[in-house]
Protein backbone atom coordinates (compact mmCIF):
# COMPACT_ATOMS: atom_id res chain seq x y z
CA UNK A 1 -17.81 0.65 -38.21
CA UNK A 2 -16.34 4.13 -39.91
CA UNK A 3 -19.96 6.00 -38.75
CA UNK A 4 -19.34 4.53 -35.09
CA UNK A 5 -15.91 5.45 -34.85
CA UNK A 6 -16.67 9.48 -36.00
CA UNK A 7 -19.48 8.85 -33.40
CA UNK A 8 -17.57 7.93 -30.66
CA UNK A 9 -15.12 10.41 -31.95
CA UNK A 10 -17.39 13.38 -31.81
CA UNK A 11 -18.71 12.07 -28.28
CA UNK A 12 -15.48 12.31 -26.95
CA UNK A 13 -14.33 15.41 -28.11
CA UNK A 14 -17.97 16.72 -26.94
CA UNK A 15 -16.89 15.69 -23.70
CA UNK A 16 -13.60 16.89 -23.68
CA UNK A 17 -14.97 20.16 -24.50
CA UNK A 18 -16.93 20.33 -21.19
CA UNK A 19 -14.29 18.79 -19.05
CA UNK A 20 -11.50 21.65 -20.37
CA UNK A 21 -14.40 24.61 -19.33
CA UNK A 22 -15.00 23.18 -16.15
CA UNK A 23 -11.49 22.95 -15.06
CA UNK A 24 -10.42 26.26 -16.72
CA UNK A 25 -13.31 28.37 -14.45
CA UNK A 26 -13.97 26.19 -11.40
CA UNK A 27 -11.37 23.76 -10.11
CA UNK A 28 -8.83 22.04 -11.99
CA UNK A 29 -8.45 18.33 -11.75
CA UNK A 30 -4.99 16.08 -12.51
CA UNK A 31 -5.66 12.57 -14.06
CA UNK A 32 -3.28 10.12 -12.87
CA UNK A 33 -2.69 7.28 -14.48
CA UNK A 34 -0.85 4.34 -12.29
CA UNK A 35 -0.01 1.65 -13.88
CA UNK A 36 3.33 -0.88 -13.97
CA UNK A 37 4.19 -4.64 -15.57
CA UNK A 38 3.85 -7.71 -13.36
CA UNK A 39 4.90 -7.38 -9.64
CA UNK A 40 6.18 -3.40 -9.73
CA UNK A 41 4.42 -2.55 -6.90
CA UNK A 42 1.23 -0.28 -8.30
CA UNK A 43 -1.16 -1.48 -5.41
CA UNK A 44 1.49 0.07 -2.49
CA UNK A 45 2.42 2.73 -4.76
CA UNK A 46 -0.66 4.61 -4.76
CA UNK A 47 -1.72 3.63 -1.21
CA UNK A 48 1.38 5.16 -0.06
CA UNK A 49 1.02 8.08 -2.22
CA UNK A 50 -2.17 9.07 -1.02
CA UNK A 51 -1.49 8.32 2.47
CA UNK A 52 1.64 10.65 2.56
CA UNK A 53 -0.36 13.53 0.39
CA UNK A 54 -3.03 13.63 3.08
CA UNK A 55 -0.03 13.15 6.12
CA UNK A 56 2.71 15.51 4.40
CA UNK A 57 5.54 15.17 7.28
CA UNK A 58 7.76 12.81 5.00
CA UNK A 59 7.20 14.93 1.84
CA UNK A 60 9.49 17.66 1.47
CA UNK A 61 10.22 17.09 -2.20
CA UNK A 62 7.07 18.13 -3.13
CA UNK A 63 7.83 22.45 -3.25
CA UNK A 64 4.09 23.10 -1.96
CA UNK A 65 4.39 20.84 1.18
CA UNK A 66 7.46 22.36 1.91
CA UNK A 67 6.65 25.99 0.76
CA UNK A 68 3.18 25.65 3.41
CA UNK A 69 0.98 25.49 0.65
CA UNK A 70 -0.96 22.67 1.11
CA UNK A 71 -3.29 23.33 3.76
CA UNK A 72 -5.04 20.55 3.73
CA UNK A 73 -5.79 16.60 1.53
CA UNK A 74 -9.02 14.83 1.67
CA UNK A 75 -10.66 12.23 -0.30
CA UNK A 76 -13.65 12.62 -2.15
CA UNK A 77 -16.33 10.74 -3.71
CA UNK A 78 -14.77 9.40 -7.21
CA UNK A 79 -15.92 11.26 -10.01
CA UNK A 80 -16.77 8.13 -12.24
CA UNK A 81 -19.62 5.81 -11.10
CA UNK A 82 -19.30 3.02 -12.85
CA UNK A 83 -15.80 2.35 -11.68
CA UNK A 84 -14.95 0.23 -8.63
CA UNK A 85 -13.24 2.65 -5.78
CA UNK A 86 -9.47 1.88 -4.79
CA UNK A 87 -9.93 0.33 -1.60
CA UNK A 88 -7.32 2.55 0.06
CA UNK A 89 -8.13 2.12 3.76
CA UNK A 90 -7.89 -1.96 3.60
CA UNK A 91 -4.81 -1.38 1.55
CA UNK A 92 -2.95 1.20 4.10
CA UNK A 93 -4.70 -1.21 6.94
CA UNK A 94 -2.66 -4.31 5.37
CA UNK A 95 0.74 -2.42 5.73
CA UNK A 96 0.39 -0.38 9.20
CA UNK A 97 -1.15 -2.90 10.96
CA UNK A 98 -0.18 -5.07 14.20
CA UNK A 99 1.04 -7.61 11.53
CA UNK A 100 1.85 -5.95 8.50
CA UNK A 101 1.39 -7.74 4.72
CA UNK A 102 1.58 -6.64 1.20
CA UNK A 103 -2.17 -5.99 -0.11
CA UNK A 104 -3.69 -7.97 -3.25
CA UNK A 105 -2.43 -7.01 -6.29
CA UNK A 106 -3.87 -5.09 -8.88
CA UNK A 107 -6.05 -7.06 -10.88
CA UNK A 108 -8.98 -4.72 -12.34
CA UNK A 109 -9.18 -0.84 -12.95
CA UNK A 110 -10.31 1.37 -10.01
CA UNK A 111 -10.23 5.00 -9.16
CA UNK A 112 -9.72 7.52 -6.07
CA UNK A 113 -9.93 10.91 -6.02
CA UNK A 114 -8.20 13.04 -3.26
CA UNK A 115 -8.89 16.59 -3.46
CA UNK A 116 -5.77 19.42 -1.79
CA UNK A 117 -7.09 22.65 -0.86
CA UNK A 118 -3.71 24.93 -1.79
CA UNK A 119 -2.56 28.14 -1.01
CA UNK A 120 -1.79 30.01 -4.33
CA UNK A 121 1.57 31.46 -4.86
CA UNK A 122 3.47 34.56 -7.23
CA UNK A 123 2.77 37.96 -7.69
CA UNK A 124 -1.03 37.41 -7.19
CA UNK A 125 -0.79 35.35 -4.43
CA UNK A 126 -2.11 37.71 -1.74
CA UNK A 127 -5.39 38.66 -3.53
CA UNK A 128 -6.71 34.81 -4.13
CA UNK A 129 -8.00 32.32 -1.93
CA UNK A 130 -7.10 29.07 -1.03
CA UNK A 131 -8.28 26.72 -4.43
CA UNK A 132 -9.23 23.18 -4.30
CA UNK A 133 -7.24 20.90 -6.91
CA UNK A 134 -8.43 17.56 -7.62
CA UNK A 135 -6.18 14.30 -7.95
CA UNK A 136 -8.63 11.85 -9.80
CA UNK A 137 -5.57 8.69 -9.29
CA UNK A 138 -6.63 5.80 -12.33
CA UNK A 139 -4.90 2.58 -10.90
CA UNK A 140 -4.98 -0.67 -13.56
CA UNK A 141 -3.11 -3.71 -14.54
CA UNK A 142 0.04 -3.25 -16.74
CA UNK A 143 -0.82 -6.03 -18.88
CA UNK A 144 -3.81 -3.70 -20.54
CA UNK A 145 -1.59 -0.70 -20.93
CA UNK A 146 0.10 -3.68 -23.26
CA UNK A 147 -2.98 -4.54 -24.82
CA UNK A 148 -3.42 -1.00 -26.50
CA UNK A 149 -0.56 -1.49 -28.77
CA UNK A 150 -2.45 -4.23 -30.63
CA UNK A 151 -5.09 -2.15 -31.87
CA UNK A 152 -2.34 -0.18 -34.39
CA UNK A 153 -1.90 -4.45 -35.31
CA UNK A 154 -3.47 -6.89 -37.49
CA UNK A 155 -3.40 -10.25 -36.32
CA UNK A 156 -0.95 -11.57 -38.73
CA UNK A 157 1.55 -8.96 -37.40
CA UNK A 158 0.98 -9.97 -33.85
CA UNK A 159 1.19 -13.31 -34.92
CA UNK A 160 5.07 -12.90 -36.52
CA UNK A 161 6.15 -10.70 -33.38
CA UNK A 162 4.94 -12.91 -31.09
CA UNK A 163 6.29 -15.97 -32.17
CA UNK A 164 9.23 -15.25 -33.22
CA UNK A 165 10.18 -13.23 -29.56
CA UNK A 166 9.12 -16.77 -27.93
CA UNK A 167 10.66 -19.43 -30.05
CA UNK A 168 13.27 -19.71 -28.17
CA UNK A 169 11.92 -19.99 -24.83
CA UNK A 170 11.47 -23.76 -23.08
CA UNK A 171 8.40 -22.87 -21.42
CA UNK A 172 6.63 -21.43 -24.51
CA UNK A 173 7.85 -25.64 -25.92
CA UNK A 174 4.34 -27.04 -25.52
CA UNK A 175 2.27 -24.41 -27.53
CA UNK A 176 4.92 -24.33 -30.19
CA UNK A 177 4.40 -27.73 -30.97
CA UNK A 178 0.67 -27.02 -30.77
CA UNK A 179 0.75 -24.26 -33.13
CA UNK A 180 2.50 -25.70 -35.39
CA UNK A 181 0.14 -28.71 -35.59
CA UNK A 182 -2.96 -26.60 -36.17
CA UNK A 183 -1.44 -24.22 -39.22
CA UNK A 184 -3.11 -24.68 -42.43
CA UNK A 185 -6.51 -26.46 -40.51
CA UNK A 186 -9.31 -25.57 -43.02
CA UNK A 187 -11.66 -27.41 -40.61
CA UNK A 188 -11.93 -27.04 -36.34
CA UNK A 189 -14.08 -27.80 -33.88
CA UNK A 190 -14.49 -25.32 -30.60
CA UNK A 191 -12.09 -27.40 -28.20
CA UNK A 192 -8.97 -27.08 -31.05
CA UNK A 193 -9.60 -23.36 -30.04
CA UNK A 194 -9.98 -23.85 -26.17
CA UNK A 195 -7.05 -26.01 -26.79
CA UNK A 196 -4.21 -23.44 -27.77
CA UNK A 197 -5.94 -20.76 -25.84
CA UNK A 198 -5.09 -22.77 -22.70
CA UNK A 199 -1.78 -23.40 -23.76
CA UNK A 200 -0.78 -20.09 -24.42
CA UNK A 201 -2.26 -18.80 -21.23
CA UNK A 202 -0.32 -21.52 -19.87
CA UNK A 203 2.96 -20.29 -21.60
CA UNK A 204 2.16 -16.08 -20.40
CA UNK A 205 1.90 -17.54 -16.59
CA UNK A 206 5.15 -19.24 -16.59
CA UNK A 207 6.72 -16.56 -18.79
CA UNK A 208 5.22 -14.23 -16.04
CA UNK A 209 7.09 -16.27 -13.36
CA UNK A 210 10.50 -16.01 -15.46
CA UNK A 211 10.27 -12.60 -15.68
CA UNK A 212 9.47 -11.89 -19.11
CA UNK A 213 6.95 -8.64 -19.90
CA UNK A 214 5.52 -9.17 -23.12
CA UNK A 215 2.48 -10.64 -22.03
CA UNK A 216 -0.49 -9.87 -24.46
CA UNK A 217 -3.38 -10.52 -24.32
CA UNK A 218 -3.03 -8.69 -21.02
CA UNK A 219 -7.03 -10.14 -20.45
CA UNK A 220 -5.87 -13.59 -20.94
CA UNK A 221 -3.92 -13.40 -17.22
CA UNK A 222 -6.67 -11.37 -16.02
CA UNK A 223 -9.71 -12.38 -17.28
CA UNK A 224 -12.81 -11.77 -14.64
CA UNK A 225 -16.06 -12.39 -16.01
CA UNK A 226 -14.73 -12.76 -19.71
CA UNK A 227 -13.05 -16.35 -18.84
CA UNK A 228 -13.84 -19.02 -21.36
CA UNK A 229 -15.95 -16.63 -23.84
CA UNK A 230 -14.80 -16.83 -27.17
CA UNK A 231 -13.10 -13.18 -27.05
CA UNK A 232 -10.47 -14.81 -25.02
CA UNK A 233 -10.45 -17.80 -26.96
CA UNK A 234 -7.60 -17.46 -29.34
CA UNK A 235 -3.90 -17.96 -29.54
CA UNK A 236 -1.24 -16.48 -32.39
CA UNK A 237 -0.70 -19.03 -35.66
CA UNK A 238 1.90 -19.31 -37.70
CA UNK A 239 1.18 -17.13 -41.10
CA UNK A 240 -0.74 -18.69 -44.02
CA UNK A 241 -0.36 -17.02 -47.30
CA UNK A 242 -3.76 -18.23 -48.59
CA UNK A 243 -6.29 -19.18 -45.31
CA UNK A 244 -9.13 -21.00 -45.66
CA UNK A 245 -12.41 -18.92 -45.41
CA UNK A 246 -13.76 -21.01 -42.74
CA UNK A 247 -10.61 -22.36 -41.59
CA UNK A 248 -9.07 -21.70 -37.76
CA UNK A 249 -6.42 -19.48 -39.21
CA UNK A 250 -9.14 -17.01 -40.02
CA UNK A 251 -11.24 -17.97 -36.93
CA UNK A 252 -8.47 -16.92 -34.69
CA UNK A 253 -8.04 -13.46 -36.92
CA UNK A 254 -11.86 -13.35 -36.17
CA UNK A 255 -11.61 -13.31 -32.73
CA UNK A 256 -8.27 -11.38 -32.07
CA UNK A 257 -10.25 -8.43 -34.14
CA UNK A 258 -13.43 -8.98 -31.15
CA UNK A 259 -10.34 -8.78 -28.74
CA UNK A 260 -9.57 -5.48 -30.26
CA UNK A 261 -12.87 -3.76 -30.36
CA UNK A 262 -14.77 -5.41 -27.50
CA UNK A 263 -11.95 -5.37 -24.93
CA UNK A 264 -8.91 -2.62 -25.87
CA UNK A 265 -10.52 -0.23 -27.80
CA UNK A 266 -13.36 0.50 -24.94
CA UNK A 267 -10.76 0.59 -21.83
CA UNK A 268 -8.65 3.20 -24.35
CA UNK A 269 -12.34 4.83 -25.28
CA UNK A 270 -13.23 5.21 -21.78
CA UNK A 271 -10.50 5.49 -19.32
CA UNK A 272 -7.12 5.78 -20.82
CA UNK A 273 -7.66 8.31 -22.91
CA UNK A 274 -8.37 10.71 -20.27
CA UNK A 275 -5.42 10.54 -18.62
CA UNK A 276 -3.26 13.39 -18.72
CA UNK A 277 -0.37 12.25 -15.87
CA UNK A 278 0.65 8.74 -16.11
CA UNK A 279 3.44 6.93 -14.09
CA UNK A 280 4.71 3.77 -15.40
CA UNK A 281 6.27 1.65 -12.52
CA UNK A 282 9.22 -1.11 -13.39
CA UNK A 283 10.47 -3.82 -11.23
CA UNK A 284 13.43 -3.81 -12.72
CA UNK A 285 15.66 -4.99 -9.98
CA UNK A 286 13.41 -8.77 -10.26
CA UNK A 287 14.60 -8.29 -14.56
CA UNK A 288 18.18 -8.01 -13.55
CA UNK A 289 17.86 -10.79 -11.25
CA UNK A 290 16.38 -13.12 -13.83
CA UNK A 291 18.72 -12.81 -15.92
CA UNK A 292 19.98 -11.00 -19.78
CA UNK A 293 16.79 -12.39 -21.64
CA UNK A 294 14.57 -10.62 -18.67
CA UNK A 295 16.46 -7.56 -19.13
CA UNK A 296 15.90 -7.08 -22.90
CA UNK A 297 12.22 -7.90 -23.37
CA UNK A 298 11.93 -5.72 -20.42
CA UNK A 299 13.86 -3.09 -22.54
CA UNK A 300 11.79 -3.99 -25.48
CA UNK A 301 8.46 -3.68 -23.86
CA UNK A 302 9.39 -0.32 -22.16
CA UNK A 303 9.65 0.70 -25.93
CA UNK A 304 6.40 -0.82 -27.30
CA UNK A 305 4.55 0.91 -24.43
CA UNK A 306 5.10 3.98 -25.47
CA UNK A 307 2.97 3.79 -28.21
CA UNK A 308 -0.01 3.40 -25.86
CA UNK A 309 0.70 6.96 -25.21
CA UNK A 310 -0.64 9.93 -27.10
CA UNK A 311 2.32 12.74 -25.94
CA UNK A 312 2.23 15.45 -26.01
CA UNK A 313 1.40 19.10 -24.20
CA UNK A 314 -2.73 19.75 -23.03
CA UNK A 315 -2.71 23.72 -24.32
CA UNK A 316 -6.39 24.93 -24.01
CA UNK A 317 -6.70 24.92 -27.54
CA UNK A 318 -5.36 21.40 -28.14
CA UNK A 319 -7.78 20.00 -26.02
CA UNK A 320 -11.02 20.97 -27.23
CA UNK A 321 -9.95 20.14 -30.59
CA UNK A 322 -7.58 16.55 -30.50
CA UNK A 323 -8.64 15.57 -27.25
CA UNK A 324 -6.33 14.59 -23.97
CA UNK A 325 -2.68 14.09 -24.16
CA UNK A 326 -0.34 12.95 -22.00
CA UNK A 327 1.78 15.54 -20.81
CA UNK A 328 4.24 13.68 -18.40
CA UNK A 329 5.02 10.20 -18.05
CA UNK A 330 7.33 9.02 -14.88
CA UNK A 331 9.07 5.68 -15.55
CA UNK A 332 10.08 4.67 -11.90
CA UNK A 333 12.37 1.62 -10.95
CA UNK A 334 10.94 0.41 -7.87
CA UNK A 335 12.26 -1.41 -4.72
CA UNK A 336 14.90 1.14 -4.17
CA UNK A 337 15.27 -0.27 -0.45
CA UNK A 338 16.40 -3.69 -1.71
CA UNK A 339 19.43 -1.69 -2.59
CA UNK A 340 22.23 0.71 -0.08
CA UNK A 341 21.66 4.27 -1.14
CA UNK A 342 25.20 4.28 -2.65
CA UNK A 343 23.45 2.76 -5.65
CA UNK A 344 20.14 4.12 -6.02
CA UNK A 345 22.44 6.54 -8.72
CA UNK A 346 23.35 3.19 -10.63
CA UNK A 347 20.01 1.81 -10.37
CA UNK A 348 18.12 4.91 -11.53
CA UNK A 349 21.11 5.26 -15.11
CA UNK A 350 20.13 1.80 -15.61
CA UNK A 351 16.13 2.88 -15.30
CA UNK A 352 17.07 6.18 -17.72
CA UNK A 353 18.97 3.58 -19.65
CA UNK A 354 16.22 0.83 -20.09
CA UNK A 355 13.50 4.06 -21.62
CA UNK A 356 15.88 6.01 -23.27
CA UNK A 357 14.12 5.11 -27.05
CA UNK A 358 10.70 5.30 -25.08
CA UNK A 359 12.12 8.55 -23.77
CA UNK A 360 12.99 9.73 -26.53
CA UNK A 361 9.99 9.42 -28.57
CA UNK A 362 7.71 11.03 -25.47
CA UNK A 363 9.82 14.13 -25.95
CA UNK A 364 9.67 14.56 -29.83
CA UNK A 365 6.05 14.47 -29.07
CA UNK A 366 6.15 17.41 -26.79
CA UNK A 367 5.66 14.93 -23.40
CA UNK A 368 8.22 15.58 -20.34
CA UNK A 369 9.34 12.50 -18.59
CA UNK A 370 11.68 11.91 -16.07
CA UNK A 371 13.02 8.07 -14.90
CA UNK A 372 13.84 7.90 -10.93
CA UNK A 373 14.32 4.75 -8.53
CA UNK A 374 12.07 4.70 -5.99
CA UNK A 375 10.26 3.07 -2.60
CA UNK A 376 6.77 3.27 -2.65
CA UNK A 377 7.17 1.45 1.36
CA UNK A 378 10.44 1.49 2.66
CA UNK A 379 10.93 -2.19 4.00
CA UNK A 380 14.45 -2.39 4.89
CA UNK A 381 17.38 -0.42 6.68
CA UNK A 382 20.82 0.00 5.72
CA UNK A 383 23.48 -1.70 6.76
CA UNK A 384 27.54 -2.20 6.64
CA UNK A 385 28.84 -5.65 7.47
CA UNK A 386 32.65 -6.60 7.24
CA UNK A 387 33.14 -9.63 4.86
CA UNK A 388 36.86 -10.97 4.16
CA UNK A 389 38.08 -7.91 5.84
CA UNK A 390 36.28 -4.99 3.77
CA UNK A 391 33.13 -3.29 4.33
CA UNK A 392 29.86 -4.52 2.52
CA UNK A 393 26.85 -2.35 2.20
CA UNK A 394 23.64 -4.36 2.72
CA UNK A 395 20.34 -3.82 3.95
CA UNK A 396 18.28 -5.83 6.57
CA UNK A 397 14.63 -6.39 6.58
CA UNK A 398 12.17 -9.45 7.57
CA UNK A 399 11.99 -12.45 4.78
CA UNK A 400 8.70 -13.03 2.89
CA UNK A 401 8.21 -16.76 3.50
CA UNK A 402 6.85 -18.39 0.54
CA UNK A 403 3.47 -18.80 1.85
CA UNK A 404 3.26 -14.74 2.52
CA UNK A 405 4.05 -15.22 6.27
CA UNK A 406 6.34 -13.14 7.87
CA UNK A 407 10.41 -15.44 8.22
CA UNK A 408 13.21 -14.57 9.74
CA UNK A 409 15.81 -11.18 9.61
CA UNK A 410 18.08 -11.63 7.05
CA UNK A 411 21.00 -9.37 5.68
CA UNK A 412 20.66 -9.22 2.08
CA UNK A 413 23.84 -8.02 -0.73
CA UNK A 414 22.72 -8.18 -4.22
CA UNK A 415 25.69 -7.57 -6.07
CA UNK A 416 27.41 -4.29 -6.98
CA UNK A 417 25.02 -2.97 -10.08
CA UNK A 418 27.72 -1.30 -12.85
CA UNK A 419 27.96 2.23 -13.25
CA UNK A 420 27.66 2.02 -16.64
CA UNK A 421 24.59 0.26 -17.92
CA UNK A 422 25.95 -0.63 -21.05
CA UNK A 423 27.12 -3.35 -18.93
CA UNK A 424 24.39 -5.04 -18.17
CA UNK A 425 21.88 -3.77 -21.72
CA UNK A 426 24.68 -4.72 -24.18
CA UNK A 427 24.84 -8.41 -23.20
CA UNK A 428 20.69 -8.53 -22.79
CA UNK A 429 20.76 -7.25 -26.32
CA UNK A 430 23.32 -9.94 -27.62
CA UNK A 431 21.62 -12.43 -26.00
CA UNK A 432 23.62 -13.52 -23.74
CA UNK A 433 22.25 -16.40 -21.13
CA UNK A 434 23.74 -15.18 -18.31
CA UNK A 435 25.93 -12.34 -16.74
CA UNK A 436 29.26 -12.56 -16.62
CA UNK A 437 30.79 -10.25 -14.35
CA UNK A 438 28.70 -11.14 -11.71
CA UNK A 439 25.48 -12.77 -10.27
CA UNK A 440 22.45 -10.49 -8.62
CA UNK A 441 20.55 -11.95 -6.03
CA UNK A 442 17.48 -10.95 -4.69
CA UNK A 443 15.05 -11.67 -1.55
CA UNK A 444 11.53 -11.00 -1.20
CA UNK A 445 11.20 -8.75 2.42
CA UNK A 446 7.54 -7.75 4.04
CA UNK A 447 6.62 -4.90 5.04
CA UNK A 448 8.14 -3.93 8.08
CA UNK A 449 6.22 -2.86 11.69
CA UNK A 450 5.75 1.00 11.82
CA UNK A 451 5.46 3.06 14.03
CA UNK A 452 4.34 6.24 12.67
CA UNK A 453 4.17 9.85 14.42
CA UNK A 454 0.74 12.11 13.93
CA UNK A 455 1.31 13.79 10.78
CA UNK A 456 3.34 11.09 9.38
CA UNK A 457 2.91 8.86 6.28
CA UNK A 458 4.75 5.55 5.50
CA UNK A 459 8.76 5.90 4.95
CA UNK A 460 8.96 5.62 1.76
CA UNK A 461 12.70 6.39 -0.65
CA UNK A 462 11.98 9.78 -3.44
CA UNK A 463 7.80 9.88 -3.42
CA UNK A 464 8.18 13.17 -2.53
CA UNK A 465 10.00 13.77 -5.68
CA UNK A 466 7.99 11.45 -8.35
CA UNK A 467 5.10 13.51 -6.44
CA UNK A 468 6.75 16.72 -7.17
CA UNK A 469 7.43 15.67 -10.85
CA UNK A 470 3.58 14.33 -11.50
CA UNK A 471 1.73 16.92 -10.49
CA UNK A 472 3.96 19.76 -8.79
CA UNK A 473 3.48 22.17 -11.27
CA UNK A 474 -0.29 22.17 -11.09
CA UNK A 475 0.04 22.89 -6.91
C-alpha cells in the first residue's frame, strides 16, 4: 500500500512536471472545477457559461470582453479521453428551444474544453500576438466532492459523525432501529448487509428531498455500474469497543476502507486533483425554505467541504514540487431570479455568511475566494404589485408543474430575507424547528422562451462577474 502510494505519488508529480512546462512555453490552460450539492443548478451553470463566453454581448463583467480582448471562443476536442464530453449543445438545445426545459442533472463527471484566442494587454501589448488560452471546464456531482473528506476518516469516525448528525431526524427512524439491531453481530450473512445498505440509501434520498446536504457516500445516490457490488454495500454502525474479527462490525469497516481506495481516492487521484479553479454552487434559497435544520447542515457541510480542497497559490515552483492547488474557489448562491434585485445584497451576506469558516480557512492557505448570488438562466422578471395598500416586490415567471411540464404564470413573494444573517444562522445553529419572524416560500419556475439577438447568450444575473473572478486574471 505505502510503495503504491509513493508510486502514484511520483506519477503524479511526473506529470505535473510536464503539464507546468507546457503551459509556461506554449499555451496556458485554466482547470475549472464545477461542482454544487443537490439541485444548485451545475448542469445550466456551465451550459450557460460557455454559451455566453463564446456569445460575449451579455458579459461585460468580464474586463477582457469589455476591454475587446477576446477576439474570439471555440470549443475544442477535450483534452482527456477517457472522460465522457459535457453534452453542451443538447443542454443549451433544452433551454432555447421552441419549448424550453431544464436539462438532466448532473449525475457522472464530464469535461469540455473551450479555447479564447485573446488579445494581450500592458506595456508589451503591442509587440505580442493574439494567444490562445484554454478553459478545460470539469463538471461532477456534489455528492463526490463530499466523498473526499472521508478518506482523512476511519470508519469508526464516520460512523460517530454520522449518526449522531441524524438521530434526530424521522426519516433516518427506520435505519436507526436497524442499526441498532445489528451492533455487536459476530455472525452475518450477505442480505444483513444489503439490508442496511438499502435502508440507508433509503434514508440519503429522503434526506435529499428535505433538504439536508450531508449525504455520504455520495456513490450510494449515484451509483452507475457499481450498484449492488459490495463497495456500496455498507451502512455506518454504532461503535464497538472490542469487534468481532469476522463479525459485520468489521465487515462494514472492510468495505467502507474499499469505498475509500477503490472509489474516492481514484476520482481525487485522477481528476480532482488537477483542478486549479473550482466553483462551488449552493442552492441556498431551497435551505432557507426548508427550514433552520436545512440551513445548518447546509452551513456545516459548506465547512467540511473545504477540506476537499488543497488551497493554496500555483507559483511555478510549487507546482513541480507539491503538485496542483487550488488557487480560487467561488461559493455562489444560486437562483438569484427567484428573488427582486433589492435583495440579491441580503442573499449574497447570507451566502458570505454560510462559508465564512470555509472562507476563512481557504485564505490562511493562501486560496482567494469570493461568495456572490447568482443566475446561471434568468427565468423570471421583476415585478411590483400593491398588496394591503403598499408596494410588494415580486417576480413573475411560468410554474414548473410537478411532472416537468410547463403551468401557469404565477407572481411569486418569498418573504423579505434579513439583512443581517445572524437572523436566520443563529436559530439554525440553536436548533430551532422553525423560523420565527417569518415563513419563506418558494416555487419551482421553467425556463422561460428566449428570444436571443446574434451575439447574444442566455440572460443570466452576475456570470459575467463569477466569470471575471474564475478566470479573469489569466485573460
Amino acid at each position: 500500500m505505502i510503495i503504491g502510494t509513493i508510486a502514484d505519488s511520483m506519477a503524479r508529480q511526473v506529470e505535473a512536471v510536464g503539464d507546468t512546462v507546457s503551459e509556461a512555453f506554449f499555451e496556458p490552460v485554466i482547470r475549472l472545477g464545477v461542482t454544487g450539492l443537490a439541485r444548485a443548478g451545475k448542469t445550466v451553470f456551465l451550459t450557460s457559461l460557455v454559451a455566453n463566453l463564446m456569445d460575449r454581448a451579455r458579459m461585460p463583467g468580464l474586463l477582457a470582453q469589455s476591454e475587446g480582448r477576446i477576439l474570439s471562443a471555440y470549443l475544442q476536442p477535450q483534452p482527456d479521453d477517457t472522460v465522457p464530453r459535457f453534452e453542451f449543445e443538447s443542454h443549451l438545445a433544452a433551454l432555447t428551444g421552441a419549448e424550453p426545459h431544464w436539462p438532466e442533472s448532473t449525475r457522472a463527471i464530464s469535461e469540455l474544453r473551450l479555447s479564447l484566442r485573446v488579445k494581450p494587454h500592458g506595456l508589451l501589448s503591442a509587440f505580442q500576438g493574439p494567444r490562445v488560452v484554454h478553459l478545460d471546464i470539469v463538471d461532477y456531482p456534489g455528492e463526490w466532492l463530499l466523498d473526499l473528506g472521508l478518506l482523512d476518516r476511519s470508519y469508526r469516525e464516520w460512523s460517530e459523525e454520522m449518526l449522531g448528525r441524524i438521530a434526530l431526524r424521522p426519516a433516518a427512524g427506520a435505519f436507526l432501529s436497524a442499526a441498532r439491531g445489528a451492533s455487536g453481530k459476530d455472525s452475518w450473512e450477505e442480505a444483513d448487509a444489503h439490508a442496511l445498505a438499502e435502508l440507508y440509501t433509503r434514508y440519503l434520498e429522503a434526506a435529499r428531498e428535505e433538504g439536508y446536504s450531508d449525504l455520504t457516500p455520495g456513490r450510494f445516490l449515484l451509483p452507475g455500474e457499481m450498484a449492488g457490488s459490495p463497495v456500496l454495500t455498507f451502512a455506518p454502525l454504532p461503535p464497538e469497543d472490542q469487534p468481532a474479527r469476522r463479525g459485520l462490525w468489521r465487515e462494514m469497516e472492510r468495505r467502507f476502507e474499499a469505498y475509500k481506495s477503490r472509489v474516492a481516492k481514484p476520482f481525487f487521484r485522477d481528476h480532482f486533483a488537477r483542478i486549479d479553479r473550482q466553483v462551488v454552487l449552493v442552492d441556498a434559497l431551497g435551505a432557507i425554505h426548508k427550514g433552520p435544520a436545512a440551513v445548518e447542515d447546509l452551513r456545516q457541510t459548506l465547512a467540511d467541504t473545504l477540506a476537499a480542497f488543497r488551497p493554496g497559490r500555483n507559483s511555478f515552483l510549487s507546482r513541480l514540487l507539491i503538485g496542483q492547488r487550488v488557487e480560487k474557489i467561488l461559493f455562489a448562491a444560486t437562483k438569484a431570479d427567484h428573488l427582486h434585485h433589492v435583495q440579491h445584497g441580503a442573499m449574497t451576506a447570507i451566502m458570505e455568511a454560510l462559508v465564512r469558516e470555509a472562507v476563512d480557512r481557504a485564505e490562511f492557505a493562501g486560496a482567494e475566494t469570493g461568495a456572490m448570488s447568482i443566475a446561471s438562466l434568468r427565468a423570471t422578471v421583476e415585478e411590483t404589485l400593491q398588496h394591503q395598500g403598499a408596494p410588494l416586490d415580486c417576480v413573475r415567471g411560468t410554474l414548473l408543474n410537478a411532472d416537468g411540464t410547463r403551468g401557469r404564470m404565477a407572481a411569486m413573494y418569498p418573504g423579505e430575507l434579513p439583512a443581517d444573517p445572524a437572523r436566520l444562522l443563529n436559530p439554525a445553529r440553536e436548533g430551532r424547528r422553525d423560523w420565527l419572524d417569518g415563513e419563506y416560500d418558494l416555487m419551482r419556475f421553467a425556463p422561460a422562451e428566449l428570444r436571443l439577438k446574434p451575439g447574444e447568450g442566455p440572460p443570466h444575473i452576475r456570470l459575467d462577474r463569477a466569470a471575471q473572478f474564475l478566470i479573469g486574471d489569466k485573460l
